[in-house]
Each structure stands twice: as structure tokens, then as C-alpha cells.
PDB file of N, CA and C in Angstrom:
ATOM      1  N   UNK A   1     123.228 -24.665 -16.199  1.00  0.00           N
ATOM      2  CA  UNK A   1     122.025 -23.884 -16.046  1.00  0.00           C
ATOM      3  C   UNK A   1     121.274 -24.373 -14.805  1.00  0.00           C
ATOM      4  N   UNK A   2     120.310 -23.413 -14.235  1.00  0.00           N
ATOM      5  CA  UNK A   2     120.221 -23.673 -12.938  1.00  0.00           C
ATOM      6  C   UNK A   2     118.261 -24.136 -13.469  1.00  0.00           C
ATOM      7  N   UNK A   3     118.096 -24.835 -12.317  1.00  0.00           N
ATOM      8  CA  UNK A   3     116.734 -25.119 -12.093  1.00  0.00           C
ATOM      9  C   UNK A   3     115.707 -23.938 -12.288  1.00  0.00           C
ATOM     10  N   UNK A   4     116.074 -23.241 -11.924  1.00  0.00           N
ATOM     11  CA  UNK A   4     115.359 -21.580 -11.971  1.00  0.00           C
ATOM     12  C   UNK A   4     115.494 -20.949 -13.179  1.00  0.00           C
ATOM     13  N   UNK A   5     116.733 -21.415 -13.872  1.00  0.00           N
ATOM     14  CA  UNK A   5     116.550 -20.861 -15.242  1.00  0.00           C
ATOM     15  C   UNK A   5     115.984 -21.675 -16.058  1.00  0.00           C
ATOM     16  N   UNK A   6     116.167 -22.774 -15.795  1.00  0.00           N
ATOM     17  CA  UNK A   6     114.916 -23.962 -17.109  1.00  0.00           C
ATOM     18  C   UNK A   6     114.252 -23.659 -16.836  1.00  0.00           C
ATOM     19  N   UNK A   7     113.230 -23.292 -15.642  1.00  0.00           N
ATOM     20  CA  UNK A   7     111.617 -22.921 -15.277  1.00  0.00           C
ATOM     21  C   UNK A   7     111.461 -21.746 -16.049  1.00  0.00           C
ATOM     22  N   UNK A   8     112.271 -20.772 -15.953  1.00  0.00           N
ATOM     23  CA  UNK A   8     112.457 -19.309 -16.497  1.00  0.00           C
ATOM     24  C   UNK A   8     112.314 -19.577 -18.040  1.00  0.00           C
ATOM     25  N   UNK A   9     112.977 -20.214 -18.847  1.00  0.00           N
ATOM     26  CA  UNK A   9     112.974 -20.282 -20.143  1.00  0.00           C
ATOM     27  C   UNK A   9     111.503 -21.331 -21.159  1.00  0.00           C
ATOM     28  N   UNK A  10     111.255 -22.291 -19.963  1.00  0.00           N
ATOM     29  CA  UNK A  10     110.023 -23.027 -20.341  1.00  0.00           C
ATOM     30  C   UNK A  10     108.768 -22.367 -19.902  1.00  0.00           C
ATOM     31  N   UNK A  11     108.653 -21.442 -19.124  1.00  0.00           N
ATOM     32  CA  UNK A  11     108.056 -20.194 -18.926  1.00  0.00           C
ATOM     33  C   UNK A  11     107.615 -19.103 -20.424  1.00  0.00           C
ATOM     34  N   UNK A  12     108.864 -18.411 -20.559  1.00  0.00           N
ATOM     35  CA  UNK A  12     109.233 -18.180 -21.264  1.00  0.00           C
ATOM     36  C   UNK A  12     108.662 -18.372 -22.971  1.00  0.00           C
ATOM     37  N   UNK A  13     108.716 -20.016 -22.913  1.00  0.00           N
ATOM     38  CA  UNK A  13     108.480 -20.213 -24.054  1.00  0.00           C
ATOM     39  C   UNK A  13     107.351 -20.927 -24.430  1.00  0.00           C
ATOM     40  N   UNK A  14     106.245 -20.750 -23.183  1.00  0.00           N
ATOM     41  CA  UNK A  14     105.296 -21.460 -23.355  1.00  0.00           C
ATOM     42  C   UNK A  14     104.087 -20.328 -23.707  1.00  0.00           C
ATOM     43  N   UNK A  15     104.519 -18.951 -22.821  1.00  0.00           N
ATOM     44  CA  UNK A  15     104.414 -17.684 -23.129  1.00  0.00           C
ATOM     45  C   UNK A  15     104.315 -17.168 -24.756  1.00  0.00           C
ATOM     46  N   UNK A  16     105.326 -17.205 -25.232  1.00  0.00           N
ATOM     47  CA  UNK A  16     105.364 -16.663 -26.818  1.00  0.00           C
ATOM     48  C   UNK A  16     104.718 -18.091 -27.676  1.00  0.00           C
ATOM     49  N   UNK A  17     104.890 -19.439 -27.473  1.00  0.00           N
ATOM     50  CA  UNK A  17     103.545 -20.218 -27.939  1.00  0.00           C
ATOM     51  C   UNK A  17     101.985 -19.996 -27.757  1.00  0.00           C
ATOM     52  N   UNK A  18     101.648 -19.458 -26.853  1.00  0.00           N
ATOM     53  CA  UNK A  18     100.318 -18.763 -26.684  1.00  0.00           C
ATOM     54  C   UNK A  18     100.179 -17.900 -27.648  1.00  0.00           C
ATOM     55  N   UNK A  19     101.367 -16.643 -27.471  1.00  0.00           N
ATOM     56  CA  UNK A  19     100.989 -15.122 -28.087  1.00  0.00           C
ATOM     57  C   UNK A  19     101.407 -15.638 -29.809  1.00  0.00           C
ATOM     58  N   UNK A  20     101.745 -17.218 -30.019  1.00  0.00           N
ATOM     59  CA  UNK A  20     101.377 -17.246 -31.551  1.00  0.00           C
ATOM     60  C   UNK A  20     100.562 -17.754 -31.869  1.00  0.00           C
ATOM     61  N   UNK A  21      99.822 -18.049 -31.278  1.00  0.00           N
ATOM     62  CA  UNK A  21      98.471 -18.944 -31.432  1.00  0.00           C
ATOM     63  C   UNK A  21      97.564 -17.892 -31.680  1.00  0.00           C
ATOM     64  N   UNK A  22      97.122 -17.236 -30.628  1.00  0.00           N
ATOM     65  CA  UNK A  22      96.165 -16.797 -30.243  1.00  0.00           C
ATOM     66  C   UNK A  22      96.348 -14.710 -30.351  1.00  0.00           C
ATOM     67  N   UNK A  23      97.524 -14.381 -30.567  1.00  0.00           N
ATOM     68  CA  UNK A  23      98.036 -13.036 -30.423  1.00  0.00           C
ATOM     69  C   UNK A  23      97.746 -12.657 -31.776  1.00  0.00           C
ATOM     70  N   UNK A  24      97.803 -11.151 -31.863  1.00  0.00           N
ATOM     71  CA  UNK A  24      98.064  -9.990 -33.037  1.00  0.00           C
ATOM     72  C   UNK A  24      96.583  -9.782 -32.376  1.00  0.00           C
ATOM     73  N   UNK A  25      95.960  -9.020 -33.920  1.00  0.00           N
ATOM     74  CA  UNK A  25      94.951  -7.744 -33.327  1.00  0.00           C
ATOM     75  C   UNK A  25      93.699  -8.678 -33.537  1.00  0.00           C
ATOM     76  N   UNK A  26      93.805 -10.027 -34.664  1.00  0.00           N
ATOM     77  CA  UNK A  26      92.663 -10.337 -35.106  1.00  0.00           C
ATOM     78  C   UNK A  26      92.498 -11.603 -34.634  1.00  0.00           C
ATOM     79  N   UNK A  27      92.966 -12.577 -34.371  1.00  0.00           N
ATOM     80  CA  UNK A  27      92.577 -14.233 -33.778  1.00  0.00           C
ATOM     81  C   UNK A  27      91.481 -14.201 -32.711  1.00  0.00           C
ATOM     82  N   UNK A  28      91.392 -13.508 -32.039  1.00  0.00           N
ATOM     83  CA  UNK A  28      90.556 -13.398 -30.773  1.00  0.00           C
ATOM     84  C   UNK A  28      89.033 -12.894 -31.266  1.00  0.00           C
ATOM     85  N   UNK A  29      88.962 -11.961 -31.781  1.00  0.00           N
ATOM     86  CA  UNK A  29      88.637 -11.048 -32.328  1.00  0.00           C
ATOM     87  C   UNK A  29      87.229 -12.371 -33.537  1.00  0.00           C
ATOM     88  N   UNK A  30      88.190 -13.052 -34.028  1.00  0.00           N
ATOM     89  CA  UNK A  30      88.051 -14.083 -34.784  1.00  0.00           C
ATOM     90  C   UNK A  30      86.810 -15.187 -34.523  1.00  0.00           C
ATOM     91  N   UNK A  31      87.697 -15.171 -33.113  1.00  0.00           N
ATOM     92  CA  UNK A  31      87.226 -16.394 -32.486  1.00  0.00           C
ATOM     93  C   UNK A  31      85.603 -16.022 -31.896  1.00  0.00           C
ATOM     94  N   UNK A  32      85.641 -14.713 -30.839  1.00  0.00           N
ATOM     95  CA  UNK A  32      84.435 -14.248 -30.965  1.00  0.00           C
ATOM     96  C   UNK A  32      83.568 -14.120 -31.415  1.00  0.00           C
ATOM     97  N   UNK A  33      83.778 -13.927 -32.922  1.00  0.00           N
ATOM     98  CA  UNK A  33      82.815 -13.598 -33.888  1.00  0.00           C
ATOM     99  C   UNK A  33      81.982 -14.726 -34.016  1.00  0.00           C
ATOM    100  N   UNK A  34      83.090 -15.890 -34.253  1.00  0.00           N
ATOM    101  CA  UNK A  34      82.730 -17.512 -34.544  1.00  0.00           C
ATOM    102  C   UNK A  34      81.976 -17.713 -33.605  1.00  0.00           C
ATOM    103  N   UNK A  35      82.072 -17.639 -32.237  1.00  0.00           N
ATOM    104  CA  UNK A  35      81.618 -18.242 -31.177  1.00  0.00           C
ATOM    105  C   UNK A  35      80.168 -17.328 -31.023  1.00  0.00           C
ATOM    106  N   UNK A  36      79.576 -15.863 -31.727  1.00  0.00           N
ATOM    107  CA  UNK A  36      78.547 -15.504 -31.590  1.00  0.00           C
ATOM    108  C   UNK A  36      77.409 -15.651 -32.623  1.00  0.00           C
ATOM    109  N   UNK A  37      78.390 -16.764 -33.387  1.00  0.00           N
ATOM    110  CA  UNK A  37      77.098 -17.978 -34.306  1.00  0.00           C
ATOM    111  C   UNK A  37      77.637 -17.033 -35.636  1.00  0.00           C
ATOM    112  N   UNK A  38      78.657 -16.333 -36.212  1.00  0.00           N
ATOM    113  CA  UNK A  38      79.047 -16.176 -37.470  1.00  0.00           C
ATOM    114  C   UNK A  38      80.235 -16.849 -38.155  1.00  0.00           C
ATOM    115  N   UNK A  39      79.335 -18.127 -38.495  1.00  0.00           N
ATOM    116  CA  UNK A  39      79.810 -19.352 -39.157  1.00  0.00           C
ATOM    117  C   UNK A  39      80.367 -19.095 -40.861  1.00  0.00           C
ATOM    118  N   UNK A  40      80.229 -18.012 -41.491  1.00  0.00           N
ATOM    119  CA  UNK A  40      80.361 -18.028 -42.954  1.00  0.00           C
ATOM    120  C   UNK A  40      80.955 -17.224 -43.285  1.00  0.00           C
ATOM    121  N   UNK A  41      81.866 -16.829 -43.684  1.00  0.00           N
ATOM    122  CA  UNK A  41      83.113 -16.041 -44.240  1.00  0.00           C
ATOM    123  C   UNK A  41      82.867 -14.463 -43.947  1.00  0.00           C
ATOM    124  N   UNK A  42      81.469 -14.481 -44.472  1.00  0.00           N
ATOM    125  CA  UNK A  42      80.973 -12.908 -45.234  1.00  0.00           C
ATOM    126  C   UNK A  42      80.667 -12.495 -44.077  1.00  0.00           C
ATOM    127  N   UNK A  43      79.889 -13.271 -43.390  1.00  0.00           N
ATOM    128  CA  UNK A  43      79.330 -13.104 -41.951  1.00  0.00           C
ATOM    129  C   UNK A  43      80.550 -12.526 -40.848  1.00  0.00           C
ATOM    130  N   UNK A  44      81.657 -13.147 -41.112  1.00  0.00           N
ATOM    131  CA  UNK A  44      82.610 -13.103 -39.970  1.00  0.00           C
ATOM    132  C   UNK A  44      83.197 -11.790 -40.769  1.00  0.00           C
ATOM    133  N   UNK A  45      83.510 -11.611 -41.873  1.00  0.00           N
ATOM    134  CA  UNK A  45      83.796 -10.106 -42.103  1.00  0.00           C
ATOM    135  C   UNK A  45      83.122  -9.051 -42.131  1.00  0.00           C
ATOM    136  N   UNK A  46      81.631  -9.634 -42.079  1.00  0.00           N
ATOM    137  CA  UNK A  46      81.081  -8.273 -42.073  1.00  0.00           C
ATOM    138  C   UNK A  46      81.151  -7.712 -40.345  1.00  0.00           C
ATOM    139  N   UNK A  47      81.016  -8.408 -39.138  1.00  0.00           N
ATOM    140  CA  UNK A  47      81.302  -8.520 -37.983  1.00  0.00           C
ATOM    141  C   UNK A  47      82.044  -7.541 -37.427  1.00  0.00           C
ATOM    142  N   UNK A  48      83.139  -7.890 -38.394  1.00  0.00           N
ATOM    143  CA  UNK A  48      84.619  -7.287 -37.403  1.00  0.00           C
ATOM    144  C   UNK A  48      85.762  -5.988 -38.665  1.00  0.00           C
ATOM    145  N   UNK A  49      84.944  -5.036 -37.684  1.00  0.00           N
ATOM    146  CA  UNK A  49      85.266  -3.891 -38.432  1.00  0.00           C
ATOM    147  C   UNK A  49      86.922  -3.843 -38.827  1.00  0.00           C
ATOM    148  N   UNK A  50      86.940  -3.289 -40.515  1.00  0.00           N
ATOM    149  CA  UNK A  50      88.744  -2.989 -40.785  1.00  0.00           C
ATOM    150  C   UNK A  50      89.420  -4.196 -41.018  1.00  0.00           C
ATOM    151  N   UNK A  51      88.514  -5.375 -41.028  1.00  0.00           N
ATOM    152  CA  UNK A  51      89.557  -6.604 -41.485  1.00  0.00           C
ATOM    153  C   UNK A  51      89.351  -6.917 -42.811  1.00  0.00           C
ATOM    154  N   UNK A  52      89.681  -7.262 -43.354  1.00  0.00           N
ATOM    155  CA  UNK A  52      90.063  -7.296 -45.154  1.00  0.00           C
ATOM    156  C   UNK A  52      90.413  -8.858 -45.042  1.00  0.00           C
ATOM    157  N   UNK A  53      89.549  -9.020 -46.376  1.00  0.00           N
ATOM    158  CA  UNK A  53      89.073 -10.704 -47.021  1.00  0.00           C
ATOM    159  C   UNK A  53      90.257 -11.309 -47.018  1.00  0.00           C
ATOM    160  N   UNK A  54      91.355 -10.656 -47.176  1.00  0.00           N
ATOM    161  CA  UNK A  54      93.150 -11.366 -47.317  1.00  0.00           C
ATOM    162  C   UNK A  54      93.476 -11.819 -46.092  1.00  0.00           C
ATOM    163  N   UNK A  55      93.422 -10.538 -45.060  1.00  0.00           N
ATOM    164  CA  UNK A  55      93.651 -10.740 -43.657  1.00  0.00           C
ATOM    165  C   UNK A  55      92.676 -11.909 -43.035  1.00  0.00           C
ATOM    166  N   UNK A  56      91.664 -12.000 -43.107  1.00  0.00           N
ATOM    167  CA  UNK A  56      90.292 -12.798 -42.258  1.00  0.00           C
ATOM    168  C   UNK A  56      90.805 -14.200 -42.848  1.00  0.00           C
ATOM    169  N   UNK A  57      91.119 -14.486 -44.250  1.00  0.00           N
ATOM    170  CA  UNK A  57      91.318 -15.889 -44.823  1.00  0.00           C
ATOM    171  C   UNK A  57      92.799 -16.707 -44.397  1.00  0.00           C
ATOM    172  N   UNK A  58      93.969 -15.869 -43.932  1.00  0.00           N
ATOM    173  CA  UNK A  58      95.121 -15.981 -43.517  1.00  0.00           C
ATOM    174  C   UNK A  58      94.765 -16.599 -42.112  1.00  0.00           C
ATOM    175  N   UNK A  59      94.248 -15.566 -41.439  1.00  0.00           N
ATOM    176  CA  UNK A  59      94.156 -15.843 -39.944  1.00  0.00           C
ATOM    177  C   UNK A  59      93.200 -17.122 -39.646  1.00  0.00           C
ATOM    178  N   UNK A  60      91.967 -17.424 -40.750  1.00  0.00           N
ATOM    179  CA  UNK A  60      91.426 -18.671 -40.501  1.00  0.00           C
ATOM    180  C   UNK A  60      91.838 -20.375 -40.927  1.00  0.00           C
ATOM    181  N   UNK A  61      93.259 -19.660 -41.562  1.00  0.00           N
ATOM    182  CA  UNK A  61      93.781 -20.495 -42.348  1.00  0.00           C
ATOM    183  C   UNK A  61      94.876 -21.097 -40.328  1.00  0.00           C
ATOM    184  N   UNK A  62      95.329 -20.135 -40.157  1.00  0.00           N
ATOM    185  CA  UNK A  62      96.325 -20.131 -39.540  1.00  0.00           C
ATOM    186  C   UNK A  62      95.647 -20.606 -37.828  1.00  0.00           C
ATOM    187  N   UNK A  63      94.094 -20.272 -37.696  1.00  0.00           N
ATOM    188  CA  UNK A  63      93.583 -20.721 -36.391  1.00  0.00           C
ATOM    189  C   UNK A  63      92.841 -22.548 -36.486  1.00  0.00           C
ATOM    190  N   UNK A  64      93.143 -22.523 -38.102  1.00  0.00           N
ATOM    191  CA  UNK A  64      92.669 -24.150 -38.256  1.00  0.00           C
ATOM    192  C   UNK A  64      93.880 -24.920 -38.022  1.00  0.00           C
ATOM    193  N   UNK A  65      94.789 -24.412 -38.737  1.00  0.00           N
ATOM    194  CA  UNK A  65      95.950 -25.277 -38.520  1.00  0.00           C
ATOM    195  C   UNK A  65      96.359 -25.320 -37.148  1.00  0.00           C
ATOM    196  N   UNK A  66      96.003 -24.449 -36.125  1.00  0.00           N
ATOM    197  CA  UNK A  66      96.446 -24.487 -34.707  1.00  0.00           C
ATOM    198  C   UNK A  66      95.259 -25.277 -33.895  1.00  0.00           C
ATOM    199  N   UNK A  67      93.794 -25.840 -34.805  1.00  0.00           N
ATOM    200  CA  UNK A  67      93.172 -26.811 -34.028  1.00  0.00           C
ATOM    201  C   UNK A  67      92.334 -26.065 -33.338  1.00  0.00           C
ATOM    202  N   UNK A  68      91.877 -24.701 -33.714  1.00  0.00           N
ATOM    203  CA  UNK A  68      91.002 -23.976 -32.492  1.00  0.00           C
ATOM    204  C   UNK A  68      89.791 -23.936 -33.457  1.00  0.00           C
ATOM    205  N   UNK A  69      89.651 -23.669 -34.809  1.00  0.00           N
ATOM    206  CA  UNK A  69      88.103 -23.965 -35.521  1.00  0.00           C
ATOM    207  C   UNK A  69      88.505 -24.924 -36.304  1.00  0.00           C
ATOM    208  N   UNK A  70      87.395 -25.636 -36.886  1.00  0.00           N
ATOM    209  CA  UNK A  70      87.211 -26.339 -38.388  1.00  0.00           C
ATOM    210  C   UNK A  70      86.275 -25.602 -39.300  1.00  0.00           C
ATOM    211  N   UNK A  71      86.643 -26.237 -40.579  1.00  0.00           N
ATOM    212  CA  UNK A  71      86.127 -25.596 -41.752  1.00  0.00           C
ATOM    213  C   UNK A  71      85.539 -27.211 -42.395  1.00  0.00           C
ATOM    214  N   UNK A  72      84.414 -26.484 -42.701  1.00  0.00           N
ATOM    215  CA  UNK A  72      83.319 -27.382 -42.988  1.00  0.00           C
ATOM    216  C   UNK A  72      82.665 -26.960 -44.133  1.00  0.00           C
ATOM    217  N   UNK A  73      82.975 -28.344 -45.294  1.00  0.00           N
ATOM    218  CA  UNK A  73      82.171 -27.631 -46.979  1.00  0.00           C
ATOM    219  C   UNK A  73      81.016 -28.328 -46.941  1.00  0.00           C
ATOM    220  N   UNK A  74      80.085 -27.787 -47.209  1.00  0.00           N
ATOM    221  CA  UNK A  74      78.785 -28.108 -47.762  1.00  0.00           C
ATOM    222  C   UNK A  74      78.773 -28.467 -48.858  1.00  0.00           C
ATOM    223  N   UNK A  75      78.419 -29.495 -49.294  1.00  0.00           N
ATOM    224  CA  UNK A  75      78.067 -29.792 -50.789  1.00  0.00           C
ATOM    225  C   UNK A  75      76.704 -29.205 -51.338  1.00  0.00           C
ATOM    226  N   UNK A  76      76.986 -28.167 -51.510  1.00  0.00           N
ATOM    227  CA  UNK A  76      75.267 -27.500 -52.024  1.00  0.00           C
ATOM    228  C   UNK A  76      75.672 -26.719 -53.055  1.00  0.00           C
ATOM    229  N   UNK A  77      74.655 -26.587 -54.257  1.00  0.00           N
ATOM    230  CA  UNK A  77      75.313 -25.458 -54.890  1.00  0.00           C
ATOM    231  C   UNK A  77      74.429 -23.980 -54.858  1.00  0.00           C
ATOM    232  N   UNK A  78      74.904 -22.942 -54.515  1.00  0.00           N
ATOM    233  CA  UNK A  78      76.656 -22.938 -54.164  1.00  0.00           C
ATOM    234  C   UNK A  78      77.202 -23.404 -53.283  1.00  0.00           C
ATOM    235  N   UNK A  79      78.273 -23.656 -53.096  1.00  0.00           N
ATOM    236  CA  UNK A  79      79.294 -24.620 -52.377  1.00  0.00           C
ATOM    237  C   UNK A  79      79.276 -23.492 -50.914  1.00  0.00           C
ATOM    238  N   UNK A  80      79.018 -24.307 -50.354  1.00  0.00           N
ATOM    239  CA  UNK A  80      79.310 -22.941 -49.008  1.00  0.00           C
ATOM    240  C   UNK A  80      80.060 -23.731 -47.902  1.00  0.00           C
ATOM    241  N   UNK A  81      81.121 -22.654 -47.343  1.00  0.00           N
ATOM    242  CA  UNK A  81      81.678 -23.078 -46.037  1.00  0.00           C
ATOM    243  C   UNK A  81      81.644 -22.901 -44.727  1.00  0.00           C
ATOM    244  N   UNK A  82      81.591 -23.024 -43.843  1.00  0.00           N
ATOM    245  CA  UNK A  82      81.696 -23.149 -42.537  1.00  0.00           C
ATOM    246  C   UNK A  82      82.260 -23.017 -41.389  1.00  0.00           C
ATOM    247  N   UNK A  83      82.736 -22.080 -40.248  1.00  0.00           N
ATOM    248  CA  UNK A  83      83.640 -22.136 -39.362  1.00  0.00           C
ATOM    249  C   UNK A  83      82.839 -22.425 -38.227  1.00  0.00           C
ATOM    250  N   UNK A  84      83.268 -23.353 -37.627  1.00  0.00           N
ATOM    251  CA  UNK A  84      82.998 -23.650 -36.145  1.00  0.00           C
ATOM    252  C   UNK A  84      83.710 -23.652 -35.128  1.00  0.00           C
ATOM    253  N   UNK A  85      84.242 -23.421 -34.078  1.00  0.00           N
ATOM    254  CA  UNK A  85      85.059 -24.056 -32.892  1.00  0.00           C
ATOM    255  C   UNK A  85      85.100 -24.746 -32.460  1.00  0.00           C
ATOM    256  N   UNK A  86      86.044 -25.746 -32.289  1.00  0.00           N
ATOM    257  CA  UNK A  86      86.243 -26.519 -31.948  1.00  0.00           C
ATOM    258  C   UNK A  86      86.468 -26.803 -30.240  1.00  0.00           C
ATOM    259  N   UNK A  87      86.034 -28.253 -29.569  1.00  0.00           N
ATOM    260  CA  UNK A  87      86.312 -28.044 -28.439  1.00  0.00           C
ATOM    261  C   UNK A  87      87.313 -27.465 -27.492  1.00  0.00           C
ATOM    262  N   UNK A  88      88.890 -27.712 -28.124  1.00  0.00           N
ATOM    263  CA  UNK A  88      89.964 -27.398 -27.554  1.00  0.00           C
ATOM    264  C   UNK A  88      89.561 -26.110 -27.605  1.00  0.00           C
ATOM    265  N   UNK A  89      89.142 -25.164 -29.052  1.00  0.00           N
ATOM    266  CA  UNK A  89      89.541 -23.657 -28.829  1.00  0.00           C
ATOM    267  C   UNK A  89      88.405 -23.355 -27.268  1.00  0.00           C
ATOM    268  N   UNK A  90      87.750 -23.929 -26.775  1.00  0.00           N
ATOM    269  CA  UNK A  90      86.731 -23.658 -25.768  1.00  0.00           C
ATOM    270  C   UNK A  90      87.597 -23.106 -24.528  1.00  0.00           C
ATOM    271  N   UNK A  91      89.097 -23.781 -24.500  1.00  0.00           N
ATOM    272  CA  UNK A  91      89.690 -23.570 -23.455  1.00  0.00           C
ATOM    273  C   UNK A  91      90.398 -22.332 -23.485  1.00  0.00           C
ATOM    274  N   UNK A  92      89.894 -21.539 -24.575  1.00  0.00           N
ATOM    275  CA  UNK A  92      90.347 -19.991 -24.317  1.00  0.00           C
ATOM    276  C   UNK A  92      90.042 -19.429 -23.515  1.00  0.00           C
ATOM    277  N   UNK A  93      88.375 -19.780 -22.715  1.00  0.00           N
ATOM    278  CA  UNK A  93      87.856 -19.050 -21.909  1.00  0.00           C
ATOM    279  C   UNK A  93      88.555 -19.307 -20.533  1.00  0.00           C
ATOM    280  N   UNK A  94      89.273 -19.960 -20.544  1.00  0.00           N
ATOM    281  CA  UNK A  94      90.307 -19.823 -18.917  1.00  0.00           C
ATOM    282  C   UNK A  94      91.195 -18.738 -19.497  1.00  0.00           C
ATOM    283  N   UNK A  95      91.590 -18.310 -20.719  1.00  0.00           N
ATOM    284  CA  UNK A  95      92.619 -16.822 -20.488  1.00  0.00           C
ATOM    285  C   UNK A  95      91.685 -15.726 -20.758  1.00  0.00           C
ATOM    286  N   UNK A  96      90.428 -15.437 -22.165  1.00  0.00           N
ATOM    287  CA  UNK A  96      89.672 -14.662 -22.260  1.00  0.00           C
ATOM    288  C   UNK A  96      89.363 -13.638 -21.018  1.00  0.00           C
ATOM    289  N   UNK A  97      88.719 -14.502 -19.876  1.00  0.00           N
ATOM    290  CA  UNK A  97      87.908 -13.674 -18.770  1.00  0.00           C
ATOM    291  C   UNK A  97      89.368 -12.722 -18.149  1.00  0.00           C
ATOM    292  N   UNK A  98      90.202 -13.409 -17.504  1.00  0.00           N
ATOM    293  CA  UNK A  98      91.348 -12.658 -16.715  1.00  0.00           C
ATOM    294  C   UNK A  98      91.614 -11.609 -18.255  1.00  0.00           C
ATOM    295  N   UNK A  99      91.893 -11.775 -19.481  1.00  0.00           N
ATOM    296  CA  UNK A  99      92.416 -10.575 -20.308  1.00  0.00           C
ATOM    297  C   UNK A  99      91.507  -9.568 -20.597  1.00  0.00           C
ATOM    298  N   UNK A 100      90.095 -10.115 -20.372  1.00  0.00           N
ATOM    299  CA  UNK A 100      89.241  -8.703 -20.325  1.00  0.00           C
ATOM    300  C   UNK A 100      89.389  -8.029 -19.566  1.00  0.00           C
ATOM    301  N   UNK A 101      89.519  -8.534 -18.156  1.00  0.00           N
ATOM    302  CA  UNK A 101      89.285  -7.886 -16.844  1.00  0.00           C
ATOM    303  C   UNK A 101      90.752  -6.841 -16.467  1.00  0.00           C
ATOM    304  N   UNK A 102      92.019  -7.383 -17.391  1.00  0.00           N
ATOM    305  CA  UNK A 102      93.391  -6.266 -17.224  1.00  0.00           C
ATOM    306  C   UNK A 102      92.825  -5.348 -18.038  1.00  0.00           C
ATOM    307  N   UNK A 103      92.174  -6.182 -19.126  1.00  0.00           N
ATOM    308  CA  UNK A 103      92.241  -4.759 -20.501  1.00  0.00           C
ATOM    309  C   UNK A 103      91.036  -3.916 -19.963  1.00  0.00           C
ATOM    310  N   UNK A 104      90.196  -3.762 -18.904  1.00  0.00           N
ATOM    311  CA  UNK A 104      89.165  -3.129 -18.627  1.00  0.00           C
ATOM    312  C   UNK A 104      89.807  -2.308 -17.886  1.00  0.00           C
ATOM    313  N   UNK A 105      91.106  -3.330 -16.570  1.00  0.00           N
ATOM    314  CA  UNK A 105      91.574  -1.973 -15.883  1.00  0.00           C
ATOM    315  C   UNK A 105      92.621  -1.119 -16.358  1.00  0.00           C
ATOM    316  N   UNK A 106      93.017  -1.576 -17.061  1.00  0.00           N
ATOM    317  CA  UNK A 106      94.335  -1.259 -18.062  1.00  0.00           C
ATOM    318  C   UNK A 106      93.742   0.204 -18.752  1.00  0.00           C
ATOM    319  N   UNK A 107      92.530   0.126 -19.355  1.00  0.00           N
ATOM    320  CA  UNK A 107      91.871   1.271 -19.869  1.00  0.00           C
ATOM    321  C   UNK A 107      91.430   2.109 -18.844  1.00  0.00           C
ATOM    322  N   UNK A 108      90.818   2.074 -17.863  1.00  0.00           N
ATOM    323  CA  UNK A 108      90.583   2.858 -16.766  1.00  0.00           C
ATOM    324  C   UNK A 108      92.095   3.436 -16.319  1.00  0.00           C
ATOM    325  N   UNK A 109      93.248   2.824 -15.867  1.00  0.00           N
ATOM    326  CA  UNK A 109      94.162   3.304 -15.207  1.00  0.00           C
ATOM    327  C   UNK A 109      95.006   4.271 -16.521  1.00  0.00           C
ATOM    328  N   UNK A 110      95.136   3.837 -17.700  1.00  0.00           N
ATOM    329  CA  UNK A 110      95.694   5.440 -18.976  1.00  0.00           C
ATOM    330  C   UNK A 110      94.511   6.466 -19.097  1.00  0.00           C
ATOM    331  N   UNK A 111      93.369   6.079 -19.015  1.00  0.00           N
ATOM    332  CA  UNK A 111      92.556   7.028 -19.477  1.00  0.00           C
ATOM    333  C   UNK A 111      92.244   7.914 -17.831  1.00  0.00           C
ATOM    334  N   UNK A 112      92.462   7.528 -16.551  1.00  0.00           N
ATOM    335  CA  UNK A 112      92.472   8.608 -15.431  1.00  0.00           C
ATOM    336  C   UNK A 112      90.784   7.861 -14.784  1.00  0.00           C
ATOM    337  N   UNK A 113      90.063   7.232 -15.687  1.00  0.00           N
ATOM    338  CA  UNK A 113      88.710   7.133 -14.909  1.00  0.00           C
ATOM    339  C   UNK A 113      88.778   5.936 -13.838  1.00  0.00           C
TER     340      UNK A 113
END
């Protein structure tokens, strides 16, 4: 294998490690919500239209284990929990800005405006 193809394949596969982290319709989506101070379950579903309590608890299950929020219990009763972001997830905002700015022209160039 050539030099160009290890670059090609660690490319490659550093690529589809991102788009599992951070990809599908809701992680981002997620993360936003979190990051515009909706720290509490109900809060983050009421937020983000069409996501369902199964879906929202999977995906926060699945963005803790990847180290981008923590979950934080309160000992109060009632017991209440917590999502925050964590510093690492901060470094989304080096891909965030460039993916708004395709998906802005991306929508302008199908839609003709």
C-alpha cells in the first residue's frame, strides 16, 4: 500500500469517527440546545421540535459516553438532572461555523435564491 493510500484511508476514517460522534439529525441539534442554557431533560425536549423522550435519552446517553456533555444529579427531592458541556465538546465550534456556512449555501444553491 502506498503512502497516499494510508493518508487516504486514515482520512477516511477519521471522517466516519466524526460523523459517529457528532452525525444523524439530532446530536448537534442536542448540543445547541445544551449550549443555549437547556440543562434539564424536559427543557431540552421541549426545545427541539419532533424528538421523542426515547430518542433525546439515547442520544444523551450516547453524547456522554463520547465525552461531549456530563450529567449531573442533584440530590434534591425531586431528584433532578443536569446536562452540561463539557470543555472538549467546545471544540465543535471549529466544525459548527464552516457547516453552517455550506448548509446556508447549500440551501441557496437547490432552492435557486
Amino acid at each position: 500500500m502506498t503512502e497516499q493510500e494510508i493518508k487516504f484511508k486514515e482520512k477516511i476514517k477519521a471522517i466516519q469517527d466524526t460523523m459517529y460522534v457528532i452525525g444523524g439529525k439530532w446530536k448537534i441539534v442536542i448540543i445547541l440546545s445544551i449550549y443555549n442554557g437547556n440543562k434539564r431533560f424536559n427543557d431540552i425536549v421541549a426545545s427541539i421540535p419532533k424528538i421523542t423522550n426515547r430518542v433525546l435519552s439515547k442520544e444523551l446517553k450516547h453524547l456522554e459516553e463520547n465525552l461531549l456533555i456530563s450529567r449531573k444529579v442533584i440530590d434534591e427531592y425531586p431528584v433532578r438532572i443536569e446536562y452540561t458541556l463539557t470543555e472538549y465538546c467546545l471544540s465543535i465550534d471549529e466544525l459548527a461555523g464552516p457547516m453552517e456556512k455550506w448548509g446556508k449555501n447549500h440551501m441557496k444553491k437547490i432552492s435557486g435564491k
